[in-house]
Protein backbone atom coordinates (compact mmCIF):
# COMPACT_ATOMS: atom_id res chain seq x y z
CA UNK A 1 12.88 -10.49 18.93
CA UNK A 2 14.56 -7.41 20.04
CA UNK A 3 16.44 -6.84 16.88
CA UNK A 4 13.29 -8.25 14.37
CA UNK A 5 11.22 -4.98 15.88
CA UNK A 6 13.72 -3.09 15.47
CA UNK A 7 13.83 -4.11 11.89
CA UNK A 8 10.48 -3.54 11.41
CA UNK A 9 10.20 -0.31 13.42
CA UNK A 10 12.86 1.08 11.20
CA UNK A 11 10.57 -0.23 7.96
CA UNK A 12 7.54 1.35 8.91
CA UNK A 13 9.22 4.66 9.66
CA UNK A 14 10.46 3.99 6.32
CA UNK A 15 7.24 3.79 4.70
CA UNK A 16 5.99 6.80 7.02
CA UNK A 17 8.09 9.05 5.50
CA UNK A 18 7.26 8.06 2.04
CA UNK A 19 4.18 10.46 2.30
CA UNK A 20 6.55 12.97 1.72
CA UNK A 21 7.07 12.88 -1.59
CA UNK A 22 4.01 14.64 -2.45
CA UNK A 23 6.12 17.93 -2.01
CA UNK A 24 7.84 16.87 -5.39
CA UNK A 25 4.94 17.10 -7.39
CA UNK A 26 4.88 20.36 -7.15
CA UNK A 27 8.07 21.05 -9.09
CA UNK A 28 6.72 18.89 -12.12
CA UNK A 29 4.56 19.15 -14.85
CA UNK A 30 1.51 17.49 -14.01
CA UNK A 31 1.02 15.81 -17.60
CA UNK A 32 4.22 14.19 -17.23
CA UNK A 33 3.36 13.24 -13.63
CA UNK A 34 0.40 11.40 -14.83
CA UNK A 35 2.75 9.88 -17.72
CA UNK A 36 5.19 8.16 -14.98
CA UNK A 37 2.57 7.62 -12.40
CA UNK A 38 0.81 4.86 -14.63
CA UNK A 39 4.18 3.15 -14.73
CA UNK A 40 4.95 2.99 -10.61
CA UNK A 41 1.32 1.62 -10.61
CA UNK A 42 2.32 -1.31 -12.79
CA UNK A 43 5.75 -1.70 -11.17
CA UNK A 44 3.70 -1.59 -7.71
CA UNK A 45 1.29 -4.04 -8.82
CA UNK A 46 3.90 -6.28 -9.84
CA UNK A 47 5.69 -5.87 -6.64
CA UNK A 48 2.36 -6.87 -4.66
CA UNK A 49 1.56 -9.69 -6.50
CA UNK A 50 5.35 -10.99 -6.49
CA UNK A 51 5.82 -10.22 -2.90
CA UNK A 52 2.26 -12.23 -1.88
CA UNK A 53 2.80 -15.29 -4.35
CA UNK A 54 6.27 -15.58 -3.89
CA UNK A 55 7.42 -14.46 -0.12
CA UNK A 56 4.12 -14.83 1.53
CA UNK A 57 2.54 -17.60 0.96
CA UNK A 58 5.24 -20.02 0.15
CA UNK A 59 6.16 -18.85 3.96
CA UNK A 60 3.03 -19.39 5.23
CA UNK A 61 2.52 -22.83 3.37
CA UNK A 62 6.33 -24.16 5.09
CA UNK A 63 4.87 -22.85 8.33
CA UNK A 64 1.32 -23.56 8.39
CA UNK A 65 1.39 -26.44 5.80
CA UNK A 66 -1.35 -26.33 2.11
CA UNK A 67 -4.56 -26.36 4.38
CA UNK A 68 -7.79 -24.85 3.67
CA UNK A 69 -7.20 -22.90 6.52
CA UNK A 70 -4.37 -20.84 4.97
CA UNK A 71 -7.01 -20.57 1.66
CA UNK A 72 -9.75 -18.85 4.79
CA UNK A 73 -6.63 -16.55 5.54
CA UNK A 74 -6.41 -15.47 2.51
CA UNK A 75 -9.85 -15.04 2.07
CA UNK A 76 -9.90 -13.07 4.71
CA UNK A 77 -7.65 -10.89 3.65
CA UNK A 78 -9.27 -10.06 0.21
CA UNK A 79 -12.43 -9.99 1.94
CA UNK A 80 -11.29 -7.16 5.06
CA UNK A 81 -10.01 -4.99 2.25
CA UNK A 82 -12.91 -4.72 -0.14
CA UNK A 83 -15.30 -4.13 2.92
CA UNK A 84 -12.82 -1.56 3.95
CA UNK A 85 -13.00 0.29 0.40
CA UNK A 86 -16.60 -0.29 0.30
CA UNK A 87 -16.79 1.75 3.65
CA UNK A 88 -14.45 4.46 1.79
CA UNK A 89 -16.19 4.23 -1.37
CA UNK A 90 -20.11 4.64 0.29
CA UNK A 91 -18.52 7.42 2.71
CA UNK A 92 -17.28 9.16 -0.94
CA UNK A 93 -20.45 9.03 -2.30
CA UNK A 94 -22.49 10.37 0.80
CA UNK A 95 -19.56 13.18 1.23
CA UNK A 96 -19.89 14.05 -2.61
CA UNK A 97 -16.33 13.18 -3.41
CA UNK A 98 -14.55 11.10 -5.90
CA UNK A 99 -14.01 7.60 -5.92
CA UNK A 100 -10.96 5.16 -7.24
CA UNK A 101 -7.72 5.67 -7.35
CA UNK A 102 -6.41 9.27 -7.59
CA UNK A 103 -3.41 9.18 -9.96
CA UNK A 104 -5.23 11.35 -12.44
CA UNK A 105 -6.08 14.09 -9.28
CA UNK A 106 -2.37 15.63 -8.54
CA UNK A 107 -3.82 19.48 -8.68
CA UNK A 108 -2.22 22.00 -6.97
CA UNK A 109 -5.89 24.11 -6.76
CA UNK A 110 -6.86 25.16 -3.19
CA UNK A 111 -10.02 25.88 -2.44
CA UNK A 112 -11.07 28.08 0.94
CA UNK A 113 -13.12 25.50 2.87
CA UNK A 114 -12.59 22.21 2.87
CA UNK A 115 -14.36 19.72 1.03
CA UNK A 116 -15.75 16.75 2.95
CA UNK A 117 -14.25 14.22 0.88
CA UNK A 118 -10.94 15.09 2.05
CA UNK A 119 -12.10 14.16 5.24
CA UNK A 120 -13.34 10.29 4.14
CA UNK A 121 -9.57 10.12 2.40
CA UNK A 122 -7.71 10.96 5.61
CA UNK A 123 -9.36 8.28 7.60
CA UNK A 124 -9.39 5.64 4.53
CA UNK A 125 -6.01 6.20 4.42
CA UNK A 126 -4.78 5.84 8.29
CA UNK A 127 -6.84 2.37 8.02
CA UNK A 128 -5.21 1.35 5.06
CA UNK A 129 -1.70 2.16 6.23
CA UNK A 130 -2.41 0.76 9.91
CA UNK A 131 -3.26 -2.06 7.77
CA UNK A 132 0.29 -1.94 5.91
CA UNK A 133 2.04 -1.35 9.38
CA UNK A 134 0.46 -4.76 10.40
CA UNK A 135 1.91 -6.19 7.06
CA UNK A 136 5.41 -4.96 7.46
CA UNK A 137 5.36 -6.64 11.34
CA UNK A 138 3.76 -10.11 10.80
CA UNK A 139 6.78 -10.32 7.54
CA UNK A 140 9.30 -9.61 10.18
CA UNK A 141 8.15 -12.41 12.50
CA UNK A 142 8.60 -14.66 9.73
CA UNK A 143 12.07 -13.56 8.80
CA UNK A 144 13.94 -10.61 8.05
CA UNK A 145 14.22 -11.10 3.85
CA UNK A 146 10.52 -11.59 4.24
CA UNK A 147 9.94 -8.23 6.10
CA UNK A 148 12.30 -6.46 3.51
CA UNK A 149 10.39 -7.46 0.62
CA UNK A 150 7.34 -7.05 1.98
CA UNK A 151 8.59 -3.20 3.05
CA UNK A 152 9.96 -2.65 -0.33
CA UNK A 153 6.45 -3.78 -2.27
CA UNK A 154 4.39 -1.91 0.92
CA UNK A 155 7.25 1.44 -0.40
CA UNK A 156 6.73 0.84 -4.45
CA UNK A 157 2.65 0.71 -3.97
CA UNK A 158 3.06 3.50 -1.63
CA UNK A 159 4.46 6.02 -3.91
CA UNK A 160 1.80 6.80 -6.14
CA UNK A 161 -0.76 6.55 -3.73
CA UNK A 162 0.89 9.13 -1.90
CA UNK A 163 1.12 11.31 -4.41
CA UNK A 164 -2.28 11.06 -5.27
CA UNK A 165 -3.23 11.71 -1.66
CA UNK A 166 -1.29 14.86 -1.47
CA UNK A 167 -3.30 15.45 -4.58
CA UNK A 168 -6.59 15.45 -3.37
CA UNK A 169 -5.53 16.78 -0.03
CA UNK A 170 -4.43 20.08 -1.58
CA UNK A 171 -7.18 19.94 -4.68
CA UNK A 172 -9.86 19.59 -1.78
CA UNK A 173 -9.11 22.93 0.28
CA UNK A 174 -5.80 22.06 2.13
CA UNK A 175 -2.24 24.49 1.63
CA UNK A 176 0.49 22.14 0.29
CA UNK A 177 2.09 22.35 3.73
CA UNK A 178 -1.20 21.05 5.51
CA UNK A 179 -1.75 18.17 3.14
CA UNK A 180 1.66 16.93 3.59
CA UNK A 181 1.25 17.24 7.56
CA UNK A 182 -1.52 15.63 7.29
CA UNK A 183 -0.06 13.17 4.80
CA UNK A 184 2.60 12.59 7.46
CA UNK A 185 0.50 11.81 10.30
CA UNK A 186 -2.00 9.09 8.64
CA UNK A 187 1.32 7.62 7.82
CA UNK A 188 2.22 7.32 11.25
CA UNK A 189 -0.55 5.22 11.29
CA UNK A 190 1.89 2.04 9.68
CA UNK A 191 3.94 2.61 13.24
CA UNK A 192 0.94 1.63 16.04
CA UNK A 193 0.18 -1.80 13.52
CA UNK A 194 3.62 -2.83 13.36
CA UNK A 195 3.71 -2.01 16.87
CA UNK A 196 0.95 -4.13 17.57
CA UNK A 197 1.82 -6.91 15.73
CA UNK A 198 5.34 -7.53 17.88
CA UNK A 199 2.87 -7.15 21.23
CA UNK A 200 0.57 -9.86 19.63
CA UNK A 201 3.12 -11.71 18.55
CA UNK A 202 5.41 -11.94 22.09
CA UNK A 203 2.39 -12.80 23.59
CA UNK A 204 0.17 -14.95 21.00
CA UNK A 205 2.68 -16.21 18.48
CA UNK A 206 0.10 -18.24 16.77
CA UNK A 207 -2.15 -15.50 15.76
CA UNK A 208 0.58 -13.17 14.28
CA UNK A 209 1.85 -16.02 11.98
CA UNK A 210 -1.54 -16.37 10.51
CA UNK A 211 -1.40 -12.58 9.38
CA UNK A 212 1.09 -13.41 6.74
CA UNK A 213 -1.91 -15.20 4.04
CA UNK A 214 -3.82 -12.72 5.25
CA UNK A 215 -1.63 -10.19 4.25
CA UNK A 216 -0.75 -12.03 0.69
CA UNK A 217 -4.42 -11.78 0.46
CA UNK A 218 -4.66 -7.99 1.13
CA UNK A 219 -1.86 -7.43 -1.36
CA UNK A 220 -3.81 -9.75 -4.33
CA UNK A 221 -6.77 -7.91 -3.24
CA UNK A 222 -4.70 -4.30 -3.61
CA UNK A 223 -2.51 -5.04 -6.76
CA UNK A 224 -5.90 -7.20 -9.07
CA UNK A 225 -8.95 -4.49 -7.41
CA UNK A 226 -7.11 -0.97 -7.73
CA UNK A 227 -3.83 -1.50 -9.68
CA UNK A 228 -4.72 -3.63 -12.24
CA UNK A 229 -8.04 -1.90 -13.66
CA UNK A 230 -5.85 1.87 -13.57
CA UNK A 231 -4.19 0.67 -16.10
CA UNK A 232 -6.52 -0.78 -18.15
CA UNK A 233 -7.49 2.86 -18.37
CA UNK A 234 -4.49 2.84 -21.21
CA UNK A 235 -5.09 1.02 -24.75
CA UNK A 236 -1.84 2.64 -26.82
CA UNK A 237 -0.08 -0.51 -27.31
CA UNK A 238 3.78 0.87 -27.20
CA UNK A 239 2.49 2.57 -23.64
CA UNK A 240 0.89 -1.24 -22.67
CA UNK A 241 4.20 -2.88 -23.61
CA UNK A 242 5.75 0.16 -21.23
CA UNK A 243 3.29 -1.42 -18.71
CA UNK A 244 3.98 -4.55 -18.46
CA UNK A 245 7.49 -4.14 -18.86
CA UNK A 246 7.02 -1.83 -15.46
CA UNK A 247 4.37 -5.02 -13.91
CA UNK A 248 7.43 -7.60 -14.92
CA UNK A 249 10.19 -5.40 -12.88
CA UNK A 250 8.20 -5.48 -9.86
CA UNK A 251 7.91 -9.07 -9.82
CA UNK A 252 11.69 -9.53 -10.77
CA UNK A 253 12.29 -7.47 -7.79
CA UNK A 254 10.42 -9.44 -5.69
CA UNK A 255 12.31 -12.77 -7.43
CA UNK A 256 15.48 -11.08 -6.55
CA UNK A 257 14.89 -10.50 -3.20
CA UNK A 258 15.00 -14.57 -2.98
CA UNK A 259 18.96 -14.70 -3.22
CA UNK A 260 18.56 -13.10 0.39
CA UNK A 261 17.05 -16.09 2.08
């Protein structure tokens, strides 16, 4: 047990310290940011959906058995994250912000006060990474190819959404140096779930095992509700084939990560 948290402790940190990769937008041009973003939000919707229908829940199904119960932990799931974004999304509108993913949002305009949606996307995002920390812990439990490939599609989803953040962190009245703090520290959010997950899990085995279709739920919910409409957003065919090339690697990654079981 010892060594599986220290697996996932590791993982988390991991995924932490991906909210630093904001800093690099700001040495590239922001049109060709948007360019490759689109791409790492296919490859990270393929990772989701590969990681949740082909670690996940062929894990939970050897360990819990096809019931309808594993179907309500699913549901669940899917469910908990679009009340979540509702939350975010009604707390947006009342603040005056924007809504949706931010891919198309990595400014680098600061504005002297603060704008109160920047506020609503701090706290979205600690939930939604406590949420990830939670993930990354309950995959460990299960075994440790699991918890790497649920760490690596947690990492490739990650990525852009952190760069957004950054973007609307700093395009909302926060220095570059604040909004990566900040960034940071949300982050750190993914550490207290995983955390929590090994304290449920020495002491209520049972309930931590049932977070795994929950958490192939959060990730259909994640890759089908946010990914998946983004990009939509393109119609060029040659840049759709790019897509779904992109959507394809993430699930061959996630097929890949098989030969380590």
């Amino acid at each position: 047990m010892i060594d599986l948290f220290l697996y996932a402790f590791a993982s988390v940190v991991f995924v932490s310290l991906v909210s630093l990769v904001g800093v690099f937008t700001l040495a590239l041009n922001q049109k060709w940011l948007r360019r490759v973003l689109v791409f790492m939000v296919a490859f990270a919707a393929g990772a989701l959906f590969g990681d949740a229908l082909i670690h996940l829940l062929p894990e939970a199904v050897e360990e819990l058995g096809f019931t309808v119960e594993v179907s309500f932990a699913v549901l669940a799931g899917i469910i908990v994250m679009f009340v979540v974004e509702k939350i975010i999304h009604w707390k947006h509108h009342h603040a005056g912000g924007e809504v949706g993913p931010h891919i198309h949002h990595a400014h680098t305009h600061v504005h002297k006060e603060k704008q109160p949606f920047v506020w609503v996307n701090l706290i979205g995002d600690g939930v939604h990474n406590f949420i990830d920390g939670l993930v990354i812990g309950a995959a460990y439990l299960v075994s440790v190819p699991v918890g790497i490939a649920t760490t690596l599609a947690v990492v490739f989803h990650e990525i852009p959404q952190e760069i957004g953040d950054f973007g609307v962190l700093v395009h909302g009245g926060f220095s570059s140096k604040e909004a990566l703090v900040l960034n940071l520290v949300t982050a750190g959010s993914a550490i207290a779930g995983a955390v929590l997950v090994f304290v449920i899990g020495v002491w209520i085995t049972p309930v931590s095992i049932w977070l795994v279709p929950f958490a192939a739920g959060a990730f259909i919910y994640i890759a089908g509700s946010d990914l998946i409409p983004e990009l939509h957003k393109e119609v060029e065919w040659k840049k759709s084939v790019l897509q779904l090339a992109s959507f394809l690697l993430g699930i061959g990654v996630m097929v890949a990560l098989l030969g380590l079981e």
